[in-house]
PDB file of N, CA and C in Angstrom:
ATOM      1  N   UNK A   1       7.368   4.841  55.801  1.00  0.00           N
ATOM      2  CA  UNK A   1       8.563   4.237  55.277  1.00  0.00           C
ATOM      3  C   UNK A   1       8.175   2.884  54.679  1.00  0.00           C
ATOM      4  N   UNK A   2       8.606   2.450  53.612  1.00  0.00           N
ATOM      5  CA  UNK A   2       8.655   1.206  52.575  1.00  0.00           C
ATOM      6  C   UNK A   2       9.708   0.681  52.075  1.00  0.00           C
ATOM      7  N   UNK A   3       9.822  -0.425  52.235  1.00  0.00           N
ATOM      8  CA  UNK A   3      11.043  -1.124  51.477  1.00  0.00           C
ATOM      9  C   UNK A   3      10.618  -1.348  50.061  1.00  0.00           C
ATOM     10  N   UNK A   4      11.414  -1.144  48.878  1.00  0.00           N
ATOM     11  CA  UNK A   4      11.647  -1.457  47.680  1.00  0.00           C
ATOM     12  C   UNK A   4      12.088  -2.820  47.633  1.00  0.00           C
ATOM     13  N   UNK A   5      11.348  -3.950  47.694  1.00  0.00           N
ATOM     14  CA  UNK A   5      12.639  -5.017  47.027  1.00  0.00           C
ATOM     15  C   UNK A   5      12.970  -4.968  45.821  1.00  0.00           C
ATOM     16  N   UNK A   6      12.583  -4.376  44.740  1.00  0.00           N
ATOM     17  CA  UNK A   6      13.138  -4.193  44.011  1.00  0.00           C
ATOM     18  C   UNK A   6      14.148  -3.473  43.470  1.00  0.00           C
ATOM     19  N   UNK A   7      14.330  -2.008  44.118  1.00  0.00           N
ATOM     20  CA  UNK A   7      15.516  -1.210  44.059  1.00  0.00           C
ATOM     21  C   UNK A   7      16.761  -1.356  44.935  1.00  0.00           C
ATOM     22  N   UNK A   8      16.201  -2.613  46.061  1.00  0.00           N
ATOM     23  CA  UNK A   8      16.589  -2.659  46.979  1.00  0.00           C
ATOM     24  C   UNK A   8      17.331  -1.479  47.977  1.00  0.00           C
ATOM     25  N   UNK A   9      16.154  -0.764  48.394  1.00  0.00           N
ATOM     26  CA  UNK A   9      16.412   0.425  49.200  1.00  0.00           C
ATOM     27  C   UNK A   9      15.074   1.083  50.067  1.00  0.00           C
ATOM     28  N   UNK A  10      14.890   1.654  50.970  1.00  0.00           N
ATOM     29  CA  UNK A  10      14.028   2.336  51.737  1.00  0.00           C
ATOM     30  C   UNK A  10      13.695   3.586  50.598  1.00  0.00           C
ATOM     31  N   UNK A  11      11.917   3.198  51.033  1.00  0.00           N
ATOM     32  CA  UNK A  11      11.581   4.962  50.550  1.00  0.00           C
ATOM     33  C   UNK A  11      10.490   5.893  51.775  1.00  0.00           C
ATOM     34  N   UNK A  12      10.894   6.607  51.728  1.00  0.00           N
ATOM     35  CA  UNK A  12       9.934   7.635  53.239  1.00  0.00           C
ATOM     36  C   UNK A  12       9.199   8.881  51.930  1.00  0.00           C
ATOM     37  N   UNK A  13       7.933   8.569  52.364  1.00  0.00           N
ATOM     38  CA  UNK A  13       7.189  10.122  52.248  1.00  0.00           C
ATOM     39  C   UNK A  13       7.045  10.487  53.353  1.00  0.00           C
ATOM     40  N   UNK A  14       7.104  12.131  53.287  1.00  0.00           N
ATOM     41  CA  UNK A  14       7.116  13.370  54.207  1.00  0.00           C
ATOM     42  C   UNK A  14       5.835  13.844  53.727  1.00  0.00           C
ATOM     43  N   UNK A  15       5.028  14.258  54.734  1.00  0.00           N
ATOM     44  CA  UNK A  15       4.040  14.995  54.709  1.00  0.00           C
ATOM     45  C   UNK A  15       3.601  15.968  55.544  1.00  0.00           C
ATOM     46  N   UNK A  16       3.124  17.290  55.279  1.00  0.00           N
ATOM     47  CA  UNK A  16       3.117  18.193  56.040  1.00  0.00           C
ATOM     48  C   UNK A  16       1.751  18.064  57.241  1.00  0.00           C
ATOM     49  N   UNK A  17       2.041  18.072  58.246  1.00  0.00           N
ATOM     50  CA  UNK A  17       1.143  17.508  59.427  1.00  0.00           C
ATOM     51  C   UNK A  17      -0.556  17.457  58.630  1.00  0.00           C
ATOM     52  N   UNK A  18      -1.129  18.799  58.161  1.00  0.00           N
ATOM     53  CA  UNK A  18      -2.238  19.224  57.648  1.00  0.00           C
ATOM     54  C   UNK A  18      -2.686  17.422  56.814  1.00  0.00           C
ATOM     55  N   UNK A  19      -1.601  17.649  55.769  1.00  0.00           N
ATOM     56  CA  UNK A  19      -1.906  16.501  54.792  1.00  0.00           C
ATOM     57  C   UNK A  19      -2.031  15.372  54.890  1.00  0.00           C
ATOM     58  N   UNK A  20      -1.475  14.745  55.856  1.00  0.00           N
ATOM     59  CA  UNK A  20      -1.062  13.629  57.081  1.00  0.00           C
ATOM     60  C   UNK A  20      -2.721  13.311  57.401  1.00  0.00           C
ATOM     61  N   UNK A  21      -2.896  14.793  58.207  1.00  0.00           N
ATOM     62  CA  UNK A  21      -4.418  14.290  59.099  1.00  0.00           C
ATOM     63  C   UNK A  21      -5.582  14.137  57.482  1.00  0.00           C
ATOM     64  N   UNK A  22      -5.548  14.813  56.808  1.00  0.00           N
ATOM     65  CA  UNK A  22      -6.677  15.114  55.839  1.00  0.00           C
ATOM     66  C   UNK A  22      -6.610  13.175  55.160  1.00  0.00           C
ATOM     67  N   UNK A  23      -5.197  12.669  54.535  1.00  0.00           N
ATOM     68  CA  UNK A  23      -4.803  11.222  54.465  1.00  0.00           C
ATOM     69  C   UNK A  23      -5.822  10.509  55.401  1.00  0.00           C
ATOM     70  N   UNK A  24      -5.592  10.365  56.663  1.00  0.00           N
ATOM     71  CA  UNK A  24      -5.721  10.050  57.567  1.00  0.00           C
ATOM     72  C   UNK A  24      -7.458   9.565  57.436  1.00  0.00           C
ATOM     73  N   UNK A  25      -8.247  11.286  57.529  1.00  0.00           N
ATOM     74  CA  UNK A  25      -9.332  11.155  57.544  1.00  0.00           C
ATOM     75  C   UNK A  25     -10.256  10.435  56.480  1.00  0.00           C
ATOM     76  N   UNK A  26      -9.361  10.537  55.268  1.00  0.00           N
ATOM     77  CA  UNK A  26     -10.252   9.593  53.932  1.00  0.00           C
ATOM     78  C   UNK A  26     -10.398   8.268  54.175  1.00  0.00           C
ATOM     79  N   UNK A  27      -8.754   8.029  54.886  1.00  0.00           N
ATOM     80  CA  UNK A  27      -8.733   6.422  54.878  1.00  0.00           C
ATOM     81  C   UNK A  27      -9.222   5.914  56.420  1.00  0.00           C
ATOM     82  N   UNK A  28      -9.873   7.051  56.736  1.00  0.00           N
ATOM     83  CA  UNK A  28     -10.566   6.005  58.284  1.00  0.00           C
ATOM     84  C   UNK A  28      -9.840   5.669  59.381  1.00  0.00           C
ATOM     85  N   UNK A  29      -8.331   6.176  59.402  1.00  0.00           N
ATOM     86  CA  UNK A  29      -7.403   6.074  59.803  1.00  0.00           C
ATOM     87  C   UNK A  29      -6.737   4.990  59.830  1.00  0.00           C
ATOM     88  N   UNK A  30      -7.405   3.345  59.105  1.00  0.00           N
ATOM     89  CA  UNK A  30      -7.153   2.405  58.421  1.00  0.00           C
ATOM     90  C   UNK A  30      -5.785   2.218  57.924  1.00  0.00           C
ATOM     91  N   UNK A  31      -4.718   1.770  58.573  1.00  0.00           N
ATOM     92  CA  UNK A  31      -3.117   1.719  58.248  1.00  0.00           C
ATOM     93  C   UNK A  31      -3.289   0.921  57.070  1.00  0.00           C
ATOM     94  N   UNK A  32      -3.841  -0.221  56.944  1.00  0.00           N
ATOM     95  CA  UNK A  32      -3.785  -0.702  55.475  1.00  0.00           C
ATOM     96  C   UNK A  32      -4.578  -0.275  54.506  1.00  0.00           C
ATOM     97  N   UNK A  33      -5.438   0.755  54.154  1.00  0.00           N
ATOM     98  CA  UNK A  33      -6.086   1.340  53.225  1.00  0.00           C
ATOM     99  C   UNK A  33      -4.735   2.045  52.814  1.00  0.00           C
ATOM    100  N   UNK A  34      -4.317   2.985  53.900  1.00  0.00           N
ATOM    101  CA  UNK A  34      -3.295   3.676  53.276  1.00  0.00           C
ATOM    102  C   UNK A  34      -1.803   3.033  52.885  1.00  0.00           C
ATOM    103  N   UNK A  35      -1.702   1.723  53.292  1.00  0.00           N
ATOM    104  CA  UNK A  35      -0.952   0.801  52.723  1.00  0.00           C
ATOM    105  C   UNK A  35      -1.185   0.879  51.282  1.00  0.00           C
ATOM    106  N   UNK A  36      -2.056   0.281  50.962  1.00  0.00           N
ATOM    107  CA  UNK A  36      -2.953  -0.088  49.517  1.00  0.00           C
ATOM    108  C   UNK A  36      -2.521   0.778  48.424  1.00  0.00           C
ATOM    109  N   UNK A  37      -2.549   2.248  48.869  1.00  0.00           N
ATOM    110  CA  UNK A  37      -2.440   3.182  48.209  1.00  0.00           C
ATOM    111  C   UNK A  37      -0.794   3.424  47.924  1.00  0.00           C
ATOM    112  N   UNK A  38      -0.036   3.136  48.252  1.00  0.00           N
ATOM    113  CA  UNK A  38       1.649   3.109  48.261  1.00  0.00           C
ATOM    114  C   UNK A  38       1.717   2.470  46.637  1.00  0.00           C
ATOM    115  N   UNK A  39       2.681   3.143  46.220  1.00  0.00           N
ATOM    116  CA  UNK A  39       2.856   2.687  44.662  1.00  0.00           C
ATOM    117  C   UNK A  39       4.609   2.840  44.388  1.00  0.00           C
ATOM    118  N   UNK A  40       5.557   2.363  43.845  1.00  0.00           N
ATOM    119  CA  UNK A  40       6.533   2.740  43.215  1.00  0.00           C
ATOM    120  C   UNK A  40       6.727   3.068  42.258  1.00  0.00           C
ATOM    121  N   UNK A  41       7.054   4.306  41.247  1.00  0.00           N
ATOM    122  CA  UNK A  41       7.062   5.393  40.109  1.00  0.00           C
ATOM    123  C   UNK A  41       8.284   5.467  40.249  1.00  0.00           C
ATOM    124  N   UNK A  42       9.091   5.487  38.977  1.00  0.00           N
ATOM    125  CA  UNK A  42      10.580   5.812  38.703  1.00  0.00           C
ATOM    126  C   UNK A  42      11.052   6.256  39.870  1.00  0.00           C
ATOM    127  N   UNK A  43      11.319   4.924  40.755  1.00  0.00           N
ATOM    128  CA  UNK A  43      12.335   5.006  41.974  1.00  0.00           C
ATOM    129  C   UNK A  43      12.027   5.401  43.101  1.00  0.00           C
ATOM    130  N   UNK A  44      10.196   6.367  42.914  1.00  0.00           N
ATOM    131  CA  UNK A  44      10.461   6.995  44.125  1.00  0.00           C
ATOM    132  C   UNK A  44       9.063   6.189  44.733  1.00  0.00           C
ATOM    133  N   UNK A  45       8.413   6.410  45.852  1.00  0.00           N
ATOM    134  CA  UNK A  45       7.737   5.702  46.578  1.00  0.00           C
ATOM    135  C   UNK A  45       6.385   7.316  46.509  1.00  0.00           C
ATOM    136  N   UNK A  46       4.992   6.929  45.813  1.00  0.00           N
ATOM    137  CA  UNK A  46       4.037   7.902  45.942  1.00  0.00           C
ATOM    138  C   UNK A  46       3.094   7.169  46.801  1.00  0.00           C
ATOM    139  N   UNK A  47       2.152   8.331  46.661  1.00  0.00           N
ATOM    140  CA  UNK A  47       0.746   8.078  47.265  1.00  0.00           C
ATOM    141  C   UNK A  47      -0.213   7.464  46.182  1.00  0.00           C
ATOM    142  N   UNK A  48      -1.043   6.797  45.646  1.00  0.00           N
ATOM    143  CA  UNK A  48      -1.752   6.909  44.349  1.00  0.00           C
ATOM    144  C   UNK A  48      -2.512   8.082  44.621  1.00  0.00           C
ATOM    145  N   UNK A  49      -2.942   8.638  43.614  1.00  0.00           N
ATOM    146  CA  UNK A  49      -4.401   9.752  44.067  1.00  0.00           C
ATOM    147  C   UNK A  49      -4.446  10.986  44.834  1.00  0.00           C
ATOM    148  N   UNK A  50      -2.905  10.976  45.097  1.00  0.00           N
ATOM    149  CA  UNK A  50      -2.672  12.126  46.082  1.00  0.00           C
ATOM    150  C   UNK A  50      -3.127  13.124  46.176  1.00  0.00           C
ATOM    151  N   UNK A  51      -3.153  14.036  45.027  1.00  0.00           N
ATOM    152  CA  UNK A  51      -3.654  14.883  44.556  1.00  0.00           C
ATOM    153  C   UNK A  51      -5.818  15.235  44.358  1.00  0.00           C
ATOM    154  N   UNK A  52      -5.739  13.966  44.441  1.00  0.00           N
ATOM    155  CA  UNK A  52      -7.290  14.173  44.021  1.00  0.00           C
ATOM    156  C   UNK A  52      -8.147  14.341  45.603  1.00  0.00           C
ATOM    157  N   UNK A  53      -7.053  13.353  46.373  1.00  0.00           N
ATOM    158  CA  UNK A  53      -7.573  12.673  47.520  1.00  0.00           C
ATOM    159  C   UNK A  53      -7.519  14.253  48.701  1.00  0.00           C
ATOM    160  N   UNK A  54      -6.572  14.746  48.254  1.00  0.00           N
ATOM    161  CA  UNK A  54      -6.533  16.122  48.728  1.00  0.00           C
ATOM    162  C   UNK A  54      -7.410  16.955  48.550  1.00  0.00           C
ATOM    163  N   UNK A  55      -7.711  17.091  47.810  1.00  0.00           N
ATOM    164  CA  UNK A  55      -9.131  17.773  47.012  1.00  0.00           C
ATOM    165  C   UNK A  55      -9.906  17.300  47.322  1.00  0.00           C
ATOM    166  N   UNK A  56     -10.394  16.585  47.222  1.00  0.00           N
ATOM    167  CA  UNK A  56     -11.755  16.173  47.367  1.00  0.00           C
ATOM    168  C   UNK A  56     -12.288  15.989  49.008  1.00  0.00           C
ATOM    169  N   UNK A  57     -11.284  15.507  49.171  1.00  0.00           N
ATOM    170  CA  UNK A  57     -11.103  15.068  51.281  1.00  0.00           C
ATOM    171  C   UNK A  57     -12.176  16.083  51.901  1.00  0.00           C
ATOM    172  N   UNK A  58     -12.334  17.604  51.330  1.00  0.00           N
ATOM    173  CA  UNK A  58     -12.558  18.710  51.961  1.00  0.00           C
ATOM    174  C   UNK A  58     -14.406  18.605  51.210  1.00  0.00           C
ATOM    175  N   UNK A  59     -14.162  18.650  50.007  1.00  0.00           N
ATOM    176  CA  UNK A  59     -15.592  18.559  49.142  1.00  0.00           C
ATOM    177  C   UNK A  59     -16.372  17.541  49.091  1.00  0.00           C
ATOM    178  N   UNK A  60     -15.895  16.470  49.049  1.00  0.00           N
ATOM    179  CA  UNK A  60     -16.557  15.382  48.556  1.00  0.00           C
ATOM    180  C   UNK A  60     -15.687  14.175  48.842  1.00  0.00           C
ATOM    181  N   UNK A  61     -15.884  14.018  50.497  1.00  0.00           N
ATOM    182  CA  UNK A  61     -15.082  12.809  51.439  1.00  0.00           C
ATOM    183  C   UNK A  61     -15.974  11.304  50.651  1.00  0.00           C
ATOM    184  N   UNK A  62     -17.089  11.480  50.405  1.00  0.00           N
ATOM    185  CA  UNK A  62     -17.172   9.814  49.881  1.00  0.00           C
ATOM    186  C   UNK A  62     -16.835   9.708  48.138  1.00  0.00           C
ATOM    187  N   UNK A  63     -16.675  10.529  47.449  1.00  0.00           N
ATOM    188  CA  UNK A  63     -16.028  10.257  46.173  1.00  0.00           C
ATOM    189  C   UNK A  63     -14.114   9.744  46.767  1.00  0.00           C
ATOM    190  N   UNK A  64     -13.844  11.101  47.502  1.00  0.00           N
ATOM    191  CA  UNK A  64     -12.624  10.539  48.019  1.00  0.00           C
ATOM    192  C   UNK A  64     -12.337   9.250  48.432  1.00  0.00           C
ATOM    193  N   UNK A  65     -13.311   8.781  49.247  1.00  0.00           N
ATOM    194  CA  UNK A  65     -13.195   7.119  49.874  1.00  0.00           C
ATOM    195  C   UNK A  65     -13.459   6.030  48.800  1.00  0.00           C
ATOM    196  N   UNK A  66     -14.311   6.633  47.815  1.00  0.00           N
ATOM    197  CA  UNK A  66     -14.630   5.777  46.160  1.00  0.00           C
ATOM    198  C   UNK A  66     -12.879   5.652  45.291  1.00  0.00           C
ATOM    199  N   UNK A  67     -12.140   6.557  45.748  1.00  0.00           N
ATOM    200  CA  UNK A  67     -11.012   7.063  44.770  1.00  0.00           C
ATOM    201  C   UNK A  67      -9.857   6.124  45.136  1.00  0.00           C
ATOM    202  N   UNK A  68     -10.165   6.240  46.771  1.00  0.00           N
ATOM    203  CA  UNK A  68      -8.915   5.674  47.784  1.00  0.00           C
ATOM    204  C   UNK A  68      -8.949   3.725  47.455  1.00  0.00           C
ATOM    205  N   UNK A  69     -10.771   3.378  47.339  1.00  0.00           N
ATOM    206  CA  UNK A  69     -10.861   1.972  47.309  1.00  0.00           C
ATOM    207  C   UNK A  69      -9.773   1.387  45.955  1.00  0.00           C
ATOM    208  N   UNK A  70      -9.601   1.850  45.050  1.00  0.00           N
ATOM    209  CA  UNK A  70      -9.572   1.584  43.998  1.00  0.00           C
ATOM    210  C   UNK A  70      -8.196   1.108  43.714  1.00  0.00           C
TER     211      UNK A  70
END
């Protein structure tokens, strides 16, 4: 969960347990890495990289951790 001050409103991502832990494991379990990565996009609250970070998590965990720094 994240506050918007700018929309002034709460935003929650949901994630399915699997995706949660795989998150989890890129970022070291590091609460502010995965802070870092929080972005606001037309209103809604993402992950950056979500997609890649998913992918790769399984293949290629230190490109993933190269992806996550950024």
């Amino acid at each position: 969960m994240a506050w918007d001050i700018q929309m002034n409103k709460y935003h929650i991502i949901n994630l399915h347990r699997q995706q949660a832990n795989k998150l989890l494991k890129v970022c070291e379990s590091d609460l502010e890495r995965i802070m870092k990565m929080l972005d606001f996009k037309h209103g809604k609250m993402i992950i950056r990289h979500f997609e890649i970070l998913m992918s790769f998590e399984r293949y290629m965990p230190d490109k993933a951790r190269q992806i996550q720094q950024h």
